[in-house]
C-alpha atoms as a PDB file:
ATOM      1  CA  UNK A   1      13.342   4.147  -0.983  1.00  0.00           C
ATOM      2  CA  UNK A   2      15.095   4.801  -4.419  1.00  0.00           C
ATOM      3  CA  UNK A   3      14.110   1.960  -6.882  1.00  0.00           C
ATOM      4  CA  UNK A   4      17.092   0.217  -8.536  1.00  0.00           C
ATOM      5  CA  UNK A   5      17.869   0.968 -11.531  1.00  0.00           C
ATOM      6  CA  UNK A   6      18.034  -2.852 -12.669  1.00  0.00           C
ATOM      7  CA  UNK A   7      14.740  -3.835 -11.613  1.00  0.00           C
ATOM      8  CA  UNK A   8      13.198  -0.132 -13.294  1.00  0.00           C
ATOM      9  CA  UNK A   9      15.047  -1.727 -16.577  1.00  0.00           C
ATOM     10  CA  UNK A  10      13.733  -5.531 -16.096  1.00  0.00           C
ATOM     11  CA  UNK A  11       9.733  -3.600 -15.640  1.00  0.00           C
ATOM     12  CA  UNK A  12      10.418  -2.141 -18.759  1.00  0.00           C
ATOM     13  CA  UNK A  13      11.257  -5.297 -20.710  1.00  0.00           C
ATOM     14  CA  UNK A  14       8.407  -6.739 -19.036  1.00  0.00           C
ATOM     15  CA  UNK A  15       6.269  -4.568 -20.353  1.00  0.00           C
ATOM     16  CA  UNK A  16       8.469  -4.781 -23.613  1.00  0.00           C
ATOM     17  CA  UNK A  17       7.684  -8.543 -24.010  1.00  0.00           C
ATOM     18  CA  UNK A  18       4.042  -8.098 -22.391  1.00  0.00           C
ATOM     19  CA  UNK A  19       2.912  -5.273 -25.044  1.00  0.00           C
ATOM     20  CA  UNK A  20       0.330  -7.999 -27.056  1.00  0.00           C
ATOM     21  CA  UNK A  21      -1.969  -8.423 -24.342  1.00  0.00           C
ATOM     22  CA  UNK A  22      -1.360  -4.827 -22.547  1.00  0.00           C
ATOM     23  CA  UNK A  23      -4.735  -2.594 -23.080  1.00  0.00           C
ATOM     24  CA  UNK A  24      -3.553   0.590 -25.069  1.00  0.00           C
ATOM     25  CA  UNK A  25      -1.128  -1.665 -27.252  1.00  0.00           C
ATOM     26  CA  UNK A  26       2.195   0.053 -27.997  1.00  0.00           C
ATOM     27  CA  UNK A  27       0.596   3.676 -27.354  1.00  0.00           C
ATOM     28  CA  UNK A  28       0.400   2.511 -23.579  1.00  0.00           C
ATOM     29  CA  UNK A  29       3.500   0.892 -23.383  1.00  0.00           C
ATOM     30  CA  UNK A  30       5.523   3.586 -25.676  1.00  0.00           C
ATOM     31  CA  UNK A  31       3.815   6.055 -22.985  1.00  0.00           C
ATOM     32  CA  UNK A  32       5.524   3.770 -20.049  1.00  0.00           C
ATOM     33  CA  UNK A  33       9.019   3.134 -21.799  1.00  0.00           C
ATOM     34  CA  UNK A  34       9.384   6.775 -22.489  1.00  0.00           C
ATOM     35  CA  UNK A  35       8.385   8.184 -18.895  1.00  0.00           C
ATOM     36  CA  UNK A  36      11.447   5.779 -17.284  1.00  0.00           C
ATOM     37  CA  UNK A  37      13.473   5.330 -19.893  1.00  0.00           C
ATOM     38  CA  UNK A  38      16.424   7.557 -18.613  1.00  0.00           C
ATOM     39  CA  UNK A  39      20.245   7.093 -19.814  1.00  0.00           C
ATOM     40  CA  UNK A  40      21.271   4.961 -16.317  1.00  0.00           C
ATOM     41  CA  UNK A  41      18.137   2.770 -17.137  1.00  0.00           C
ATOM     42  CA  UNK A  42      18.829   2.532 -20.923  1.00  0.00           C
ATOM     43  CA  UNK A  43      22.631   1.010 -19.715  1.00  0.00           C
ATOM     44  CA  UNK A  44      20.860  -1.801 -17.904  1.00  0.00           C
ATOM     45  CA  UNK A  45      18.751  -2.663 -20.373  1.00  0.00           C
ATOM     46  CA  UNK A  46      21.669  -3.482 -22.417  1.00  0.00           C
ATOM     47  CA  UNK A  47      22.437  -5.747 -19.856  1.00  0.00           C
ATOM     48  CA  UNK A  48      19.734  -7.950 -20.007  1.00  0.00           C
ATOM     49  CA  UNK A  49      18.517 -10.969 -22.835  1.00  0.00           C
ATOM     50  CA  UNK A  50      17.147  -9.010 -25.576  1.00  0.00           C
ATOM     51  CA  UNK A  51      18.011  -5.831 -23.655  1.00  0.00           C
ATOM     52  CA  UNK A  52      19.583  -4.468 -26.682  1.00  0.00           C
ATOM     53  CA  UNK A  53      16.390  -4.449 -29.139  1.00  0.00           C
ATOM     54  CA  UNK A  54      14.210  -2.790 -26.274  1.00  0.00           C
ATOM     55  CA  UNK A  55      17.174  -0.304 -26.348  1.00  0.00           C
ATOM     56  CA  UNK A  56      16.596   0.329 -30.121  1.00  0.00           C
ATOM     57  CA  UNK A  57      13.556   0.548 -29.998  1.00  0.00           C
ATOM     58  CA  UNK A  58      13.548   3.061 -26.741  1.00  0.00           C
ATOM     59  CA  UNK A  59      16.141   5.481 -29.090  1.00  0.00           C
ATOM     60  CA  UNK A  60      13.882   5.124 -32.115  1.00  0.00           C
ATOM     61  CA  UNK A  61      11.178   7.034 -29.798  1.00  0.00           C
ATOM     62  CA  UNK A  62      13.252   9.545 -28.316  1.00  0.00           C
ATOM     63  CA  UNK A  63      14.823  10.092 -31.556  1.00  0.00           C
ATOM     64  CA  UNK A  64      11.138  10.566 -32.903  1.00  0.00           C
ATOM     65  CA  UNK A  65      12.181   8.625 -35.888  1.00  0.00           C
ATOM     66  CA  UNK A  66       8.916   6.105 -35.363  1.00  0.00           C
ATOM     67  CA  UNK A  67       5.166   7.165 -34.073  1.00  0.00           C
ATOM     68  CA  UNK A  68       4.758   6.861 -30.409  1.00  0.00           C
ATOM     69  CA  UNK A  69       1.860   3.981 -30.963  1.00  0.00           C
ATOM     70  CA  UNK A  70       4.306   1.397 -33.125  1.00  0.00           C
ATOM     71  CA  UNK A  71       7.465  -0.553 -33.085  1.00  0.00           C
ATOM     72  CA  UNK A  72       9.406  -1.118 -36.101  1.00  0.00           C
ATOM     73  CA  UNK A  73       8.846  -5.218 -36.901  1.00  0.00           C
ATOM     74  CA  UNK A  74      12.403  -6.236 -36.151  1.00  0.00           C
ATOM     75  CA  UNK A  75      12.591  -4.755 -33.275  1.00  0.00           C
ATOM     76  CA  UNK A  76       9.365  -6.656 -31.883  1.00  0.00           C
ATOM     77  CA  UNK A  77       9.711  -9.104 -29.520  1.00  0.00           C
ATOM     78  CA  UNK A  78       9.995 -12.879 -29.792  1.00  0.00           C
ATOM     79  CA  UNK A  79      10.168 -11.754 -33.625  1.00  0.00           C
ATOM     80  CA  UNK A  80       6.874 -10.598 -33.789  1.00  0.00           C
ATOM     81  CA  UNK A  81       5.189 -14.131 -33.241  1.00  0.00           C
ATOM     82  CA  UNK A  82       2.923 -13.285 -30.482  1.00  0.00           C
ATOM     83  CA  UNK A  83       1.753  -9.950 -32.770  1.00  0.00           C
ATOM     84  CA  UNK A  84       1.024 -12.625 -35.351  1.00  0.00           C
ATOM     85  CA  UNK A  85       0.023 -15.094 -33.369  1.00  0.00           C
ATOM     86  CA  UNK A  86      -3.328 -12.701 -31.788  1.00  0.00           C
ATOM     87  CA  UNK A  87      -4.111 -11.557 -35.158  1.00  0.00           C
ATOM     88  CA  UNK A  88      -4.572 -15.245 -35.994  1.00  0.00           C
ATOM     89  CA  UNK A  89      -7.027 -15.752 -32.906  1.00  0.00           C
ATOM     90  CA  UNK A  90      -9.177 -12.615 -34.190  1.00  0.00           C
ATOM     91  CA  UNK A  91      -9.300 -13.531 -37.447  1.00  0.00           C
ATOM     92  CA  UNK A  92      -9.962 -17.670 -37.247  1.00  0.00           C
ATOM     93  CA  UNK A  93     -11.688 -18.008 -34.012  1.00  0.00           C
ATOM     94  CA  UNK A  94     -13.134 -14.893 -32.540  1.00  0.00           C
ATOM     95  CA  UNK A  95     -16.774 -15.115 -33.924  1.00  0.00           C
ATOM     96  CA  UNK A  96     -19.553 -15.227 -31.433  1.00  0.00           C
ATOM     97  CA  UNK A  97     -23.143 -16.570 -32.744  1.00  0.00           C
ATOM     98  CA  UNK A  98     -26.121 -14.684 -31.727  1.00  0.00           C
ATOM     99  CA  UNK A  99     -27.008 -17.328 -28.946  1.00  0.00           C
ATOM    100  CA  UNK A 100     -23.439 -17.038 -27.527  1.00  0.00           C
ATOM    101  CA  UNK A 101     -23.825 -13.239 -26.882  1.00  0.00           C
ATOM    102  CA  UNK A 102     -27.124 -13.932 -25.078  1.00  0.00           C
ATOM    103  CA  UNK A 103     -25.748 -16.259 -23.219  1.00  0.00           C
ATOM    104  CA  UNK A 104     -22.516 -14.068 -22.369  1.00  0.00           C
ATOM    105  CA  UNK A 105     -24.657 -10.617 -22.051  1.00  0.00           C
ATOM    106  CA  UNK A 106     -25.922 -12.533 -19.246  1.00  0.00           C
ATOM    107  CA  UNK A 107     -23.718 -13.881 -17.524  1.00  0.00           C
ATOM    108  CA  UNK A 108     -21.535 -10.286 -17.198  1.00  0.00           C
ATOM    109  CA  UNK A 109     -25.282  -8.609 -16.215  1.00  0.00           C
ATOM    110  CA  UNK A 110     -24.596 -11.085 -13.308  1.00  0.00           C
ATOM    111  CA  UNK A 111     -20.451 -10.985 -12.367  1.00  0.00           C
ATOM    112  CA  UNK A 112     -19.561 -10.287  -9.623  1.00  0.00           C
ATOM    113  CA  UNK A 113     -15.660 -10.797  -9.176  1.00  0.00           C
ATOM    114  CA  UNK A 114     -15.246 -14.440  -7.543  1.00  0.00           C
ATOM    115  CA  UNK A 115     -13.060 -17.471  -8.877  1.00  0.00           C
ATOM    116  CA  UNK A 116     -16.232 -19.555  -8.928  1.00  0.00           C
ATOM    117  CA  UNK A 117     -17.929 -16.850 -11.553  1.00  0.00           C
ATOM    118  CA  UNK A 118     -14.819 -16.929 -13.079  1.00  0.00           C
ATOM    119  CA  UNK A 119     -14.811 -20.776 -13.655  1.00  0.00           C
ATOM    120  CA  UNK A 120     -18.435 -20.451 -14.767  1.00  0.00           C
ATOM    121  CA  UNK A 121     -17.698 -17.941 -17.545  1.00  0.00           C
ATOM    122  CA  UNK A 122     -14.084 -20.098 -18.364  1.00  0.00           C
ATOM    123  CA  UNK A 123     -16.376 -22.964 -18.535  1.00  0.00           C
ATOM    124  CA  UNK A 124     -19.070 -21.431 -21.444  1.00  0.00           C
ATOM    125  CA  UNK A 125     -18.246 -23.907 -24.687  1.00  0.00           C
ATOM    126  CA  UNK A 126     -17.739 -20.645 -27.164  1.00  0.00           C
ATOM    127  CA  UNK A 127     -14.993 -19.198 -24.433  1.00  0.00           C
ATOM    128  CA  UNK A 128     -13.514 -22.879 -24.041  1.00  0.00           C
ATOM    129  CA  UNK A 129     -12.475 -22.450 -28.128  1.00  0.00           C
ATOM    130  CA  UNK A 130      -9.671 -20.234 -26.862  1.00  0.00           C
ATOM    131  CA  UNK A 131      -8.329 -22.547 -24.484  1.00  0.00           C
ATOM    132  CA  UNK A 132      -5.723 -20.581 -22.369  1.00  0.00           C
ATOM    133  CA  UNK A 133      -6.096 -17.484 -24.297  1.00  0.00           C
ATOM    134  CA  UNK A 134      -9.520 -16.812 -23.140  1.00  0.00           C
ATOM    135  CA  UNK A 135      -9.353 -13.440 -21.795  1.00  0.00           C
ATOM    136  CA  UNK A 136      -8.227 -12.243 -24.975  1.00  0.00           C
ATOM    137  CA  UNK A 137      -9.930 -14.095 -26.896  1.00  0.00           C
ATOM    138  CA  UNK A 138     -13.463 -12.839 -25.889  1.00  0.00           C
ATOM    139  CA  UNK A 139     -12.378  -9.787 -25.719  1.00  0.00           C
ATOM    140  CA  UNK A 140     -11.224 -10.086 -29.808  1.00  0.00           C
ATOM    141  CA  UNK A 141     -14.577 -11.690 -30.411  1.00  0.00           C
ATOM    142  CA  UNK A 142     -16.270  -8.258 -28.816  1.00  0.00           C
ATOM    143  CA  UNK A 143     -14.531  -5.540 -30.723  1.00  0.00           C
ATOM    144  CA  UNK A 144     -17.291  -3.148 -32.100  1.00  0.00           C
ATOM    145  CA  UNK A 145     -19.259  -3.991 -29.042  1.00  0.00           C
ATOM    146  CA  UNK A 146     -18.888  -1.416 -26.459  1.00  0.00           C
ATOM    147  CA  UNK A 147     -21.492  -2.214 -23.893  1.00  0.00           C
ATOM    148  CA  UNK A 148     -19.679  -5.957 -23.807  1.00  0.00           C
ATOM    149  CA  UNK A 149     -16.463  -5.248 -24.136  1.00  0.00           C
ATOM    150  CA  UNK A 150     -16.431  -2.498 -21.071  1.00  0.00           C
ATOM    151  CA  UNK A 151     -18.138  -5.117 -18.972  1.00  0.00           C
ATOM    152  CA  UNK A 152     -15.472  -8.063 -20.048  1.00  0.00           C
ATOM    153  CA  UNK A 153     -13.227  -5.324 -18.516  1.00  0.00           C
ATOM    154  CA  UNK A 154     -14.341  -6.215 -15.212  1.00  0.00           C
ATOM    155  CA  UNK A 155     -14.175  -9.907 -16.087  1.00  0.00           C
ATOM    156  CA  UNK A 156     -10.568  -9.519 -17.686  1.00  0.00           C
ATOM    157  CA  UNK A 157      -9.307  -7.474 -14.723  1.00  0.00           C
ATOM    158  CA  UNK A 158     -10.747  -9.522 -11.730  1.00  0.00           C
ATOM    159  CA  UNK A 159      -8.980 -12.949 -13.769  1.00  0.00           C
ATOM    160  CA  UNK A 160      -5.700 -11.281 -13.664  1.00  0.00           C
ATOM    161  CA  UNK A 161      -6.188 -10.435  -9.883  1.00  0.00           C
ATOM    162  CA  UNK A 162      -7.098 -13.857  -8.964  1.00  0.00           C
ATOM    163  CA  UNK A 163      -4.101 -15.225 -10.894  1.00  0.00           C
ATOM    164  CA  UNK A 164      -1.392 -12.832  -9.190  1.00  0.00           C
ATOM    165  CA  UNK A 165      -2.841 -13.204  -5.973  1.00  0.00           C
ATOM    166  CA  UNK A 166      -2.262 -17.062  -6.169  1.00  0.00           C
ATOM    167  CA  UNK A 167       1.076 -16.625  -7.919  1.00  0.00           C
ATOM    168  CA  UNK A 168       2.326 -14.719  -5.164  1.00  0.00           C
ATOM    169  CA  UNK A 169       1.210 -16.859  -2.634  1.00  0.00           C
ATOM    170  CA  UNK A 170       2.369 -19.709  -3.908  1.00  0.00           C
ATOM    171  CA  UNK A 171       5.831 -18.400  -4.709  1.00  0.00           C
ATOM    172  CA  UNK A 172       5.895 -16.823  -1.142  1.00  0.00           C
ATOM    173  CA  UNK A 173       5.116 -19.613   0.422  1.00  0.00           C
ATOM    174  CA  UNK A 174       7.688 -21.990  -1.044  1.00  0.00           C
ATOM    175  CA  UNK A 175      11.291 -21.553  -0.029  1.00  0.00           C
ATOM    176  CA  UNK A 176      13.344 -18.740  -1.696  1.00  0.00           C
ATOM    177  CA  UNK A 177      15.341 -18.960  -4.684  1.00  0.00           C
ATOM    178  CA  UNK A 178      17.484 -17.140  -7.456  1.00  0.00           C
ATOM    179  CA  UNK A 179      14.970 -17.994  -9.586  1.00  0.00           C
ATOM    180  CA  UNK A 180      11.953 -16.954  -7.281  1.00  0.00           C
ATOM    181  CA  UNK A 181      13.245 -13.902  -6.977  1.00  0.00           C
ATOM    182  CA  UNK A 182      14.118 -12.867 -10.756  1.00  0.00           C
ATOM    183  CA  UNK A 183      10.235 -14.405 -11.400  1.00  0.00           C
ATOM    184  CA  UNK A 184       8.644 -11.892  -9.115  1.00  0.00           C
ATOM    185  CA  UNK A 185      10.791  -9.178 -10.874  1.00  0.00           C
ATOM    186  CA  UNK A 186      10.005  -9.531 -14.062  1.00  0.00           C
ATOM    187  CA  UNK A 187       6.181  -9.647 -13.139  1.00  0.00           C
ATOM    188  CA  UNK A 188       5.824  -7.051 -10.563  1.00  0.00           C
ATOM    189  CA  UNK A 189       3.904  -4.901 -13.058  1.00  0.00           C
ATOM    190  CA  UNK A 190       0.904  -7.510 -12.866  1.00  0.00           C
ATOM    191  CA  UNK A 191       1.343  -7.578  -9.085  1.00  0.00           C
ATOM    192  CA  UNK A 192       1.794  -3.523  -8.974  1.00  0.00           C
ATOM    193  CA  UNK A 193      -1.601  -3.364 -11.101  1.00  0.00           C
ATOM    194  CA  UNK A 194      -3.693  -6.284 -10.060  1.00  0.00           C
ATOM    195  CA  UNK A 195      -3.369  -7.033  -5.924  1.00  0.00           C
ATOM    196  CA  UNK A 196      -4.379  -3.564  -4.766  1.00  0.00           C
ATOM    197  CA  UNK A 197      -7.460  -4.879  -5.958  1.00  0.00           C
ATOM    198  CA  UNK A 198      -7.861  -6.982  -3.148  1.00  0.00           C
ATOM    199  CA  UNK A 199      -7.498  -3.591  -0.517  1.00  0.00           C
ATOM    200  CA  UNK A 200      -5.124  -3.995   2.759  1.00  0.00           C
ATOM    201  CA  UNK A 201      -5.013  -7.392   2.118  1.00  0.00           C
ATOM    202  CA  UNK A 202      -3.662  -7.241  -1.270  1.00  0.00           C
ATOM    203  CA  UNK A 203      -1.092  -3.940  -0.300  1.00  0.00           C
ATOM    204  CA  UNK A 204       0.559  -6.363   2.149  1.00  0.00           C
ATOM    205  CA  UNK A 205       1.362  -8.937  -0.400  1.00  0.00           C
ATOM    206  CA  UNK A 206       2.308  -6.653  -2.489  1.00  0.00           C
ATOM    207  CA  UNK A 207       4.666  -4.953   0.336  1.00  0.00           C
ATOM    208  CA  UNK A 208       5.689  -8.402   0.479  1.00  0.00           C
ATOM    209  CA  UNK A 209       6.983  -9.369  -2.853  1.00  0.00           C
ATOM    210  CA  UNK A 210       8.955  -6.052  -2.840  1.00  0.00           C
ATOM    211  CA  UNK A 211      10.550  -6.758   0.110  1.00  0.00           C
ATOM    212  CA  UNK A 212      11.453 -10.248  -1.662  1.00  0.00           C
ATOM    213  CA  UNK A 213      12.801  -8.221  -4.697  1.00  0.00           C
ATOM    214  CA  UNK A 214      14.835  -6.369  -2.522  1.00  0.00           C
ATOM    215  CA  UNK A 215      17.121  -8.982  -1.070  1.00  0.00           C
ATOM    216  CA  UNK A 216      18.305  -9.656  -4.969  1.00  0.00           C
ATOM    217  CA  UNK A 217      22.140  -9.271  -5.782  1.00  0.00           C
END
């Protein structure tokens, strides 16, 4: 079945508004915009809140005007707060004492992906300093450690999993609305990513939420 062109355009200012927490940064999400980013999608994008920066910024790419890893700062979005906002984490918070990377080294030498490791690593007092933030948090505090940081990956990725999975159920399971439905939109990315994870089981639900997409005006 032929995607719509509207819900292409609303993935695309997902990823758009997404791009601070996305691994790759701009680079991977440049990459994304440019490989969908055809005139019929570019229209609908003009349709939507904030459509018409993404739009910009799409034509500052294709025009090659900008590098393919940036984004000129007033095109970012919310205004560039969330950029700023991350920097602030790294540079104020994100410092691990010799004791907490012991403590951490051990408990990824151990993960396996489960909510109740999850909750266990959520629940360390030098990951609790970044409060809802954690995932990228301990993931600033690691930068220059390889080892840690592609083992957090598995830790990062199984978090977001868990998260969709219970999103989706939870909006599936409740009765349908307008709102539902433009929710499950503008994340499918995370679900498109995240629930194969889980195998057939995951595929289904993900089958699902399409099919919940679908019945959109």
């Amino acid at each position: 079945m032929i995607e719509k062109s509207s819900i292409i355009a609303q993935r695309l200012m997902n990823l758009y508004r997404q791009a601070h927490v996305i691994d790759g940064g701009w680079r991977a999400v440049n990459a994304a915009l440019m490989a969908e980013a055809d005139p019929v999608i570019l229209e609908e994008l003009k349709k939507l809140p904030c459509g018409d920066k993404l739009y910009a910024h799409i034509i500052s790419l294709q025009s090659g005007s900008i590098p393919r890893d940036s984004i000129s700062r007033e095109l970012m979005p919310y205004g560039g707060m969330m950029e700023t906002h991350f920097v602030d984490i790294v540079s104020d918070n994100a410092k691990f004492s010799d004791n907490d990377l012991e403590i951490l080294d051990q408990e990824l030498a151990n993960f396996h992906p489960s909510q109740e490791n999850l909750d266990r690593i959520k629940a360390l007092p030098f990951v609790m300093q970044f409060g809802d933030r954690w995932l990228d948090g301990v993931r600033s505090a690691l930068v220059g450690n390889h080892d840690m940081l592609n083992r957090w990956k598995v830790v990062y990725d199984s978090a977001r999993a868990f998260e969709s999975w219970n999103q989706a159920n939870i909006i599936l399971s409740s009765p349908p609305t307008d709102r539902s439905r433009a929710e499950i939109q503008a994340d499918l990315p995370e679900y498109e990513t995240y629930l194969p994870m889980f195998g057939d089981a995951g595929q289904d639900l993900l089958r699902k939420l399409r099919a919940f997409t679908s019945s959109m005006q």
